[in-house]
Protein backbone atom coordinates (compact mmCIF):
# COMPACT_ATOMS: atom_id res chain seq x y z
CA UNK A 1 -70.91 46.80 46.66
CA UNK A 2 -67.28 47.77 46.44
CA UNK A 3 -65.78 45.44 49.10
CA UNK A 4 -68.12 42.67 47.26
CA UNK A 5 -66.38 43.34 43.94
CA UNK A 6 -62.72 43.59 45.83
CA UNK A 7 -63.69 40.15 47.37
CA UNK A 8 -64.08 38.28 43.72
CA UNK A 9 -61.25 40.38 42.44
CA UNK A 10 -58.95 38.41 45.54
CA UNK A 11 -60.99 35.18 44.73
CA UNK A 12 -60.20 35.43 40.94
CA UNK A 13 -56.65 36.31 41.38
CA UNK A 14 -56.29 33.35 44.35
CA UNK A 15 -57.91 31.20 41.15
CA UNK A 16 -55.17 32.03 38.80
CA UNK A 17 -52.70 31.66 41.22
CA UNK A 18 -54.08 28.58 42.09
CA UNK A 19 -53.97 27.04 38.52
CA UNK A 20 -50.73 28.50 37.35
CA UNK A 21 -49.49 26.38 40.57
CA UNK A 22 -51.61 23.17 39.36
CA UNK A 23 -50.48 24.19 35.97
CA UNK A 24 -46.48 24.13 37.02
CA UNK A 25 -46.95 21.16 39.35
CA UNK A 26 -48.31 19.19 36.08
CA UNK A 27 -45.10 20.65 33.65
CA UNK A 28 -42.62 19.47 36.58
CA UNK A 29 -44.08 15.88 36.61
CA UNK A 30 -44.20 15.90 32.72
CA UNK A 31 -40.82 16.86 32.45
CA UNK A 32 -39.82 14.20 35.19
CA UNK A 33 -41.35 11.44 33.21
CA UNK A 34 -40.08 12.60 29.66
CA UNK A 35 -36.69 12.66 31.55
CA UNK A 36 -37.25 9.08 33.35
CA UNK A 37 -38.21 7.84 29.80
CA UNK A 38 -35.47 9.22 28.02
CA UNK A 39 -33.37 7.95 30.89
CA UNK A 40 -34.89 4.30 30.57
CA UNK A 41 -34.74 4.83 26.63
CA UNK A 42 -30.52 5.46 27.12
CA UNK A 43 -30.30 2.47 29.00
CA UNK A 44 -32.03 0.51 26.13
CA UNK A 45 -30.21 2.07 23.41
CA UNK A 46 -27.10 0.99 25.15
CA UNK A 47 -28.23 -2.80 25.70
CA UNK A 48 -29.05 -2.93 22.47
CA UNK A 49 -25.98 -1.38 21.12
CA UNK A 50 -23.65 -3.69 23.13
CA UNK A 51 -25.37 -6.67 22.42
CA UNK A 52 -25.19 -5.43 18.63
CA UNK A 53 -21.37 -5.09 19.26
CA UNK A 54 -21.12 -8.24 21.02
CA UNK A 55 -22.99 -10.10 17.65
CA UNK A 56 -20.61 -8.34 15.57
CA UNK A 57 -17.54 -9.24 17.12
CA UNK A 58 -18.59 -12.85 17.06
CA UNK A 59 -19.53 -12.86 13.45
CA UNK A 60 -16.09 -10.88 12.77
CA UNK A 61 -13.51 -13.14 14.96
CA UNK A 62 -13.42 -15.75 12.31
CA UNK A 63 -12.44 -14.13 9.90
CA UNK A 64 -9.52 -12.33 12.22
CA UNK A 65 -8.31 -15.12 13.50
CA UNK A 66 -8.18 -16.18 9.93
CA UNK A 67 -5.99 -13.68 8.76
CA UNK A 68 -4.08 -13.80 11.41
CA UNK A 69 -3.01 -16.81 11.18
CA UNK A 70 -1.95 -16.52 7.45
CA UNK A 71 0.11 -14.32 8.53
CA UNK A 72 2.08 -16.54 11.14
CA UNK A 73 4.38 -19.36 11.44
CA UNK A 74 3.02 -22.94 11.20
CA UNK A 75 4.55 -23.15 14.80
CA UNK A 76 2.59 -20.03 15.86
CA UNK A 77 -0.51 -21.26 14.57
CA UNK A 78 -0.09 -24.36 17.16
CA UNK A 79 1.20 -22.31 19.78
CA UNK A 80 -1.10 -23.02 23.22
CA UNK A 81 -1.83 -20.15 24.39
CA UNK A 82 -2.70 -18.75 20.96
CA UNK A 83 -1.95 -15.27 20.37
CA UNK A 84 -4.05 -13.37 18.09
CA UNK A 85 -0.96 -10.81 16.72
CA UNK A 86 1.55 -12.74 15.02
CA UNK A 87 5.20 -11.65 16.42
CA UNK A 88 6.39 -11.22 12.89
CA UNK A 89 3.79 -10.98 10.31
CA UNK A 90 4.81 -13.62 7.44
CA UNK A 91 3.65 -11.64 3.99
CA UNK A 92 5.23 -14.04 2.16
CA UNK A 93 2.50 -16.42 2.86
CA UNK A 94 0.36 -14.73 0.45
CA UNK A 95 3.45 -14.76 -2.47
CA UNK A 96 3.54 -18.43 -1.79
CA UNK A 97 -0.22 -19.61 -2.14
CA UNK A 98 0.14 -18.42 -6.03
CA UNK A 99 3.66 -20.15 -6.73
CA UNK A 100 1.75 -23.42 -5.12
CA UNK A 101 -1.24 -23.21 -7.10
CA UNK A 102 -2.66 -21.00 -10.07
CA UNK A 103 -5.29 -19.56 -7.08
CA UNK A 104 -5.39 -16.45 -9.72
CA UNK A 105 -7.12 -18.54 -12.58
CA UNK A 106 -9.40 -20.15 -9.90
CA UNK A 107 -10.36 -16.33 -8.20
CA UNK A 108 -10.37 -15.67 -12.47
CA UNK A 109 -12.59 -18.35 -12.95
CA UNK A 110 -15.18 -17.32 -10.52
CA UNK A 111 -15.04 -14.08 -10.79
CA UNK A 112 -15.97 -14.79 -14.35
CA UNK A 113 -18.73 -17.49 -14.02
CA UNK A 114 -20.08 -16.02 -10.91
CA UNK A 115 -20.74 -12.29 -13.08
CA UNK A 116 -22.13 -13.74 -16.07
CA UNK A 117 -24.07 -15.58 -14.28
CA UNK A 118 -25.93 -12.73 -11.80
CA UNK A 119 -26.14 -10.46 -15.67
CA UNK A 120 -28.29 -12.97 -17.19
CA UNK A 121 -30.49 -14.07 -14.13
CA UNK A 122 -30.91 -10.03 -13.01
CA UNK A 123 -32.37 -9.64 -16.86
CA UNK A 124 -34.02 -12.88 -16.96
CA UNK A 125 -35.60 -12.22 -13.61
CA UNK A 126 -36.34 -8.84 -14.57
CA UNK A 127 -38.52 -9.63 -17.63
CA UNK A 128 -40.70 -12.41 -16.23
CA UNK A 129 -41.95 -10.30 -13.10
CA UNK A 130 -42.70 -7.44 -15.46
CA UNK A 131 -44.58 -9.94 -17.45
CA UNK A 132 -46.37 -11.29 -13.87
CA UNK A 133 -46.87 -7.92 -12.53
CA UNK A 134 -47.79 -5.55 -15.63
CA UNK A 135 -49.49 -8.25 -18.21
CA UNK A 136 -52.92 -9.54 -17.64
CA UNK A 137 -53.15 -13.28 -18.87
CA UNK A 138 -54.70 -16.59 -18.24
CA UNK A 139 -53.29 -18.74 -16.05
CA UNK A 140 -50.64 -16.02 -14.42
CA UNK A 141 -51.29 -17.18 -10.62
CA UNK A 142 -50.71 -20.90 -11.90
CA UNK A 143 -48.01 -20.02 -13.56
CA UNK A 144 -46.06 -18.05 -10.99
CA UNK A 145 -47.29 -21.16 -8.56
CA UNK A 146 -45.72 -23.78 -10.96
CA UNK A 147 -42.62 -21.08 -10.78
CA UNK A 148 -42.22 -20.66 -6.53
CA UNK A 149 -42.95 -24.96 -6.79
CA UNK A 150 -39.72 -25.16 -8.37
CA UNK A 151 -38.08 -23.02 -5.72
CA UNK A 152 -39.07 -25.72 -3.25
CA UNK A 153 -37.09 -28.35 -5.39
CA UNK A 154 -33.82 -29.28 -3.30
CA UNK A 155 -30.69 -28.51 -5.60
CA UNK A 156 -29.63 -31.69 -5.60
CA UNK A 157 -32.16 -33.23 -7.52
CA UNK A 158 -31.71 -30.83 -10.57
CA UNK A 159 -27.78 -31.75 -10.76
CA UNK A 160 -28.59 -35.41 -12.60
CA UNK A 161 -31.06 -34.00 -15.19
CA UNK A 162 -28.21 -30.97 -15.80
CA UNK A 163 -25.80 -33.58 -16.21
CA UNK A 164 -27.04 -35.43 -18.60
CA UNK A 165 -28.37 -32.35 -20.75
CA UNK A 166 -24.54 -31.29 -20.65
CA UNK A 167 -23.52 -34.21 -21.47
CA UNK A 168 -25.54 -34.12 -24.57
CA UNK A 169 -24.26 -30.82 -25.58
CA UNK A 170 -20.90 -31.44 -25.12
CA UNK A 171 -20.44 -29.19 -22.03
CA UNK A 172 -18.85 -31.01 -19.08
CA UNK A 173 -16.14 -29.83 -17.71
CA UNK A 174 -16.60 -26.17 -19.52
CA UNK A 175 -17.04 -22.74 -18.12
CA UNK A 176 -20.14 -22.49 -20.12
CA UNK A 177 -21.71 -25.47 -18.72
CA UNK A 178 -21.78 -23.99 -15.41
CA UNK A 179 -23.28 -20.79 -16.98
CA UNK A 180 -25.94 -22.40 -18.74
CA UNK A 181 -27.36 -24.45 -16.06
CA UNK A 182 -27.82 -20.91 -13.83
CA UNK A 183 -29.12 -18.63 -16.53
CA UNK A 184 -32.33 -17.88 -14.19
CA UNK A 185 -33.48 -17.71 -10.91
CA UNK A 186 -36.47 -18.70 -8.30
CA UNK A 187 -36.03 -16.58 -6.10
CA UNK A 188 -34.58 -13.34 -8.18
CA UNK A 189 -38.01 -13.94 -10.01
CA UNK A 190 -39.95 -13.93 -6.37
CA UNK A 191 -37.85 -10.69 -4.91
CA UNK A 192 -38.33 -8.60 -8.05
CA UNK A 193 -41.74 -9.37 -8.78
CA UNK A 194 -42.84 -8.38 -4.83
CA UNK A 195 -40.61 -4.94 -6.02
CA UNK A 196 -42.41 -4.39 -9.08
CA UNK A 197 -45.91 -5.07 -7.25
CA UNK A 198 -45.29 -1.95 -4.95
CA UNK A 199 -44.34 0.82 -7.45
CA UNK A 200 -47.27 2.83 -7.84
CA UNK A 201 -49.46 1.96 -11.01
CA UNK A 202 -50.45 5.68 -11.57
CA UNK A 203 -46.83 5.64 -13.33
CA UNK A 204 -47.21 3.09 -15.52
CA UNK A 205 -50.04 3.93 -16.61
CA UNK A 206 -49.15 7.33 -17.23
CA UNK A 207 -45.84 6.25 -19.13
CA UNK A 208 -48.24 3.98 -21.51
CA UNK A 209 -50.32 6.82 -22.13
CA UNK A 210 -47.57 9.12 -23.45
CA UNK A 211 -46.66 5.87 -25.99
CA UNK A 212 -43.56 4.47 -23.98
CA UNK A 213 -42.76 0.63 -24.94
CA UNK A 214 -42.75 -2.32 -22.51
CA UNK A 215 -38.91 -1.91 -22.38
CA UNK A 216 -38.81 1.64 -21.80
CA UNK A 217 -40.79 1.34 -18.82
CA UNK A 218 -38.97 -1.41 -17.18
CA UNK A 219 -35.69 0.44 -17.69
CA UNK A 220 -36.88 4.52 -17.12
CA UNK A 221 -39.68 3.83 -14.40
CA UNK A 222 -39.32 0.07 -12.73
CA UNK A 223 -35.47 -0.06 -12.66
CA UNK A 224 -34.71 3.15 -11.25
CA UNK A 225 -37.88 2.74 -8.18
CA UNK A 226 -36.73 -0.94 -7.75
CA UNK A 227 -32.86 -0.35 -7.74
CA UNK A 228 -31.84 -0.96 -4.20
CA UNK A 229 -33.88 -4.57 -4.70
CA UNK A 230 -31.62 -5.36 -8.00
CA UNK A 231 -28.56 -4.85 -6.30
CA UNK A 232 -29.47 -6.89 -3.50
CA UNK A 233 -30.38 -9.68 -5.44
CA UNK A 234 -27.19 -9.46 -7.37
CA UNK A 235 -25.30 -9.24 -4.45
CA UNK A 236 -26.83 -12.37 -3.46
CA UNK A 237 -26.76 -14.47 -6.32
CA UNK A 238 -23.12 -13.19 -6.93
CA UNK A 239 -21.94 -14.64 -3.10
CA UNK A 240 -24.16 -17.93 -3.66
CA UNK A 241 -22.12 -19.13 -7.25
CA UNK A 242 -18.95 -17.67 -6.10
CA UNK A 243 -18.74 -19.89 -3.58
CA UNK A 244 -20.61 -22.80 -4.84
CA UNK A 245 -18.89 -25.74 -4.92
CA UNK A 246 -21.00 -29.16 -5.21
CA UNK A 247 -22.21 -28.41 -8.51
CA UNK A 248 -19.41 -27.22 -10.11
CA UNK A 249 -17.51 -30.04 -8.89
CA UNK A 250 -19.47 -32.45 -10.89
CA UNK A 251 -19.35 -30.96 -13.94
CA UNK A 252 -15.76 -29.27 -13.76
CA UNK A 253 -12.86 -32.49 -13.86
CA UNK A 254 -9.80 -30.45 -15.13
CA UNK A 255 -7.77 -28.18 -12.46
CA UNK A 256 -7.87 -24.91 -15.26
CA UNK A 257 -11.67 -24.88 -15.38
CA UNK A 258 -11.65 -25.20 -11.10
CA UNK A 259 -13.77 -22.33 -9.30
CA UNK A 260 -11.85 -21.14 -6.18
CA UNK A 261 -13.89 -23.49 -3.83
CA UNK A 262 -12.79 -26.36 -5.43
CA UNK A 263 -9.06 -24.83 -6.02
CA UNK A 264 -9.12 -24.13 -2.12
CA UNK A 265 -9.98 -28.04 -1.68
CA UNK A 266 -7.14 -29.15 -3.71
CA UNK A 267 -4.86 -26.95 -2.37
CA UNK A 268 -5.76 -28.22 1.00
CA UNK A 269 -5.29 -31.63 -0.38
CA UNK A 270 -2.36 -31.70 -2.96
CA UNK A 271 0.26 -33.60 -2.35
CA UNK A 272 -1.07 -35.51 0.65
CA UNK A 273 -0.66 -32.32 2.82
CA UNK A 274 -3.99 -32.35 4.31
CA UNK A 275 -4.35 -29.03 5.89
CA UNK A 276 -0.65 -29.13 6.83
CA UNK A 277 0.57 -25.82 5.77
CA UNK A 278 -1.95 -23.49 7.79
CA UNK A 279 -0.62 -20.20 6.92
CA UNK A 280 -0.49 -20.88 3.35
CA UNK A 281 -4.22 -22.59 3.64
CA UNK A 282 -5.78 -19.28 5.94
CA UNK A 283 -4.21 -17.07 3.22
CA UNK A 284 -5.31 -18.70 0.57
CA UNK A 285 -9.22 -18.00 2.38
CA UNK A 286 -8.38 -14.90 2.67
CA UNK A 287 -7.95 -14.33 -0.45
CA UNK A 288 -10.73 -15.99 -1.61
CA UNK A 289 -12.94 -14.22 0.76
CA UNK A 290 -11.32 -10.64 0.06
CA UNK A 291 -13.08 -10.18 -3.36
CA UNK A 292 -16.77 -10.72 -1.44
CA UNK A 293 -15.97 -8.46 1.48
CA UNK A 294 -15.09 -5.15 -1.70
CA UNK A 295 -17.94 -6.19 -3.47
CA UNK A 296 -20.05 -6.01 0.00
CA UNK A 297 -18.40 -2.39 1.34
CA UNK A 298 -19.00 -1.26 -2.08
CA UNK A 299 -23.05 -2.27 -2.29
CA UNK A 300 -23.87 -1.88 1.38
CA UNK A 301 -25.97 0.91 0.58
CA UNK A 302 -27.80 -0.28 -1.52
CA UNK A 303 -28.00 -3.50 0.05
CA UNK A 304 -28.91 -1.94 3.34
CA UNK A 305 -31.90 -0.14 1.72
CA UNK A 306 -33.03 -2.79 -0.09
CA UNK A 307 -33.42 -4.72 2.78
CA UNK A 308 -34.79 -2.32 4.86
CA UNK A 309 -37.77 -0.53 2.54
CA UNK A 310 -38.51 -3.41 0.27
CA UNK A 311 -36.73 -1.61 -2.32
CA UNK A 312 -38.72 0.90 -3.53
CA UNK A 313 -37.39 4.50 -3.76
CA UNK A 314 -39.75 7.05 -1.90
């Protein structure tokens, strides 16, 4: 009976022993895969990364090569090899682009048109997808098709009809021509409204039970959820009519109401140069592309997250 009971007791322990062995063999080969995918996940990272890199450096070299070159020679810009570091950098290219041409009222002029502008169409778009999103009426999904038909429009075909409705009013070749014609916007109306349409409704609701106004809610409870989505927008629609320059061309004729696109042109032009004076020319783009790239590093963020989660805060 004894030696029976000794022989399980050896045959229990040679079990254990048996599946702490099985058990280690199976943590060895789990750790050698988790290792062999981390390994393989590395090696993707670091594809990824340089190819990133790679992207970026291609997207970046125009601009470098732009400012490089305002700050060189006009012989140094034709040099063969070119050289990317000028051998003495020529500042004074920058001094000379504004005793050529008033380049500050055209940056001015932008500037201005290009912020008025992105205030009214962020309130504008604001207010009509609150009233899509939050108001229950006949007709809404017409009307917000009739709305994205529009957005299909080409520009072009709305610069005529603007025309002659300035031309009515008095307005060609004003400031506030050019505002008027871009108080709103398709697709501000389209990004905000697909904001609004993912903040919970439990809010609203709960703000128009405690008495809070139409207004109040789109400033205390949409704004603030929606924010990364507003400033991408703006950021947007500021880049788009800063740089515009077909349309403004056709209604601006006078050099003092120019936008910087069309300043840049006539600089280029002016005097029969025709793109003669490089330096001067690249730092007069940089300088009209310096005010974009502070606006950008300051809005990133924002920009980043708006693009990334839809805009809506968590």
């Amino acid at each position: 009976m004894m030696e029976g009971i000794y022989i399980m007791d050896i045959n229990a322990k040679n079990n254990i022993e048996g599946l702490r062995d099985i058990n280690k063999d199976i943590e060895e080969e789990d750790l050698y895969i988790s290792q062999k995918l981390t390994l393989t996940e590395v090696i993707i990272n670091c594809i990824r990364h340089l190819v990133l890199i790679g992207i970026s450096m291609i997207t970046f070299f125009p601009f470098l090569w732009m400012l490089s070159s305002a700050l060189k020679t006009k012989d140094e810009v034709f040099n063969f090899p070119p050289t990317l570091i000028p051998q003495i950098p020529q500042w004074n290219n920058f001094v000379q682009v504004f005793k050529e041409a008033p380049f500050a009222r055209y940056m001015g002029n932008s500037l201005f048109v290009a912020s008025i502008e992105v205030i009214f169409q962020v309130i504008s778009a604001a207010m009509i997808a609150y009233a899509l999103t939050q108001f229950k009426f006949k007709g809404k999904k017409i009307l917000f098709a009739i709305i994205m038909g529009t957005y299909m429009l080409p520009s072009a075909v709305t610069y005529i009809p603007c025309y002659m409705i300035l031309s009515d009013l008095n307005l060609i070749d004003t400031l506030t021509g050019l505002i008027i014609s871009n108080l709103a916007n398709v697709f501000g109306i389209f990004l905000i409204r697909q904001a609004f349409l993912q903040v919970d409704k439990s809010l609203v609701e709960a703000a128009r039970m405690d008495g809070a106004s139409h207004l109040k809610i789109l400033l205390k409870i949409m704004f603030p959820l929606t924010k990364p989505t507003f400033i991408t927008f703006g950021l947007i629609s500021f880049v788009t009519y800063y740089n515009e320059y077909m349309y403004p061309s056709l209604i601006t004729k006078s050099p003092e109401n120019f936008l910087v696109s069309a300043g840049l042109r006539q600089f280029f032009i002016q005097g029969g140069a025709y793109g003669i004076k490089w330096p001067e020319i690249m730092a007069a783009s940089t300088l009209t592309v310096l005010p974009l790239l502070i606006l950008f590093l300051i809005a990133q963020k924002w920009f980043m997250k708006g693009v990334g989660d839809g805009g809506v805060k968590g």
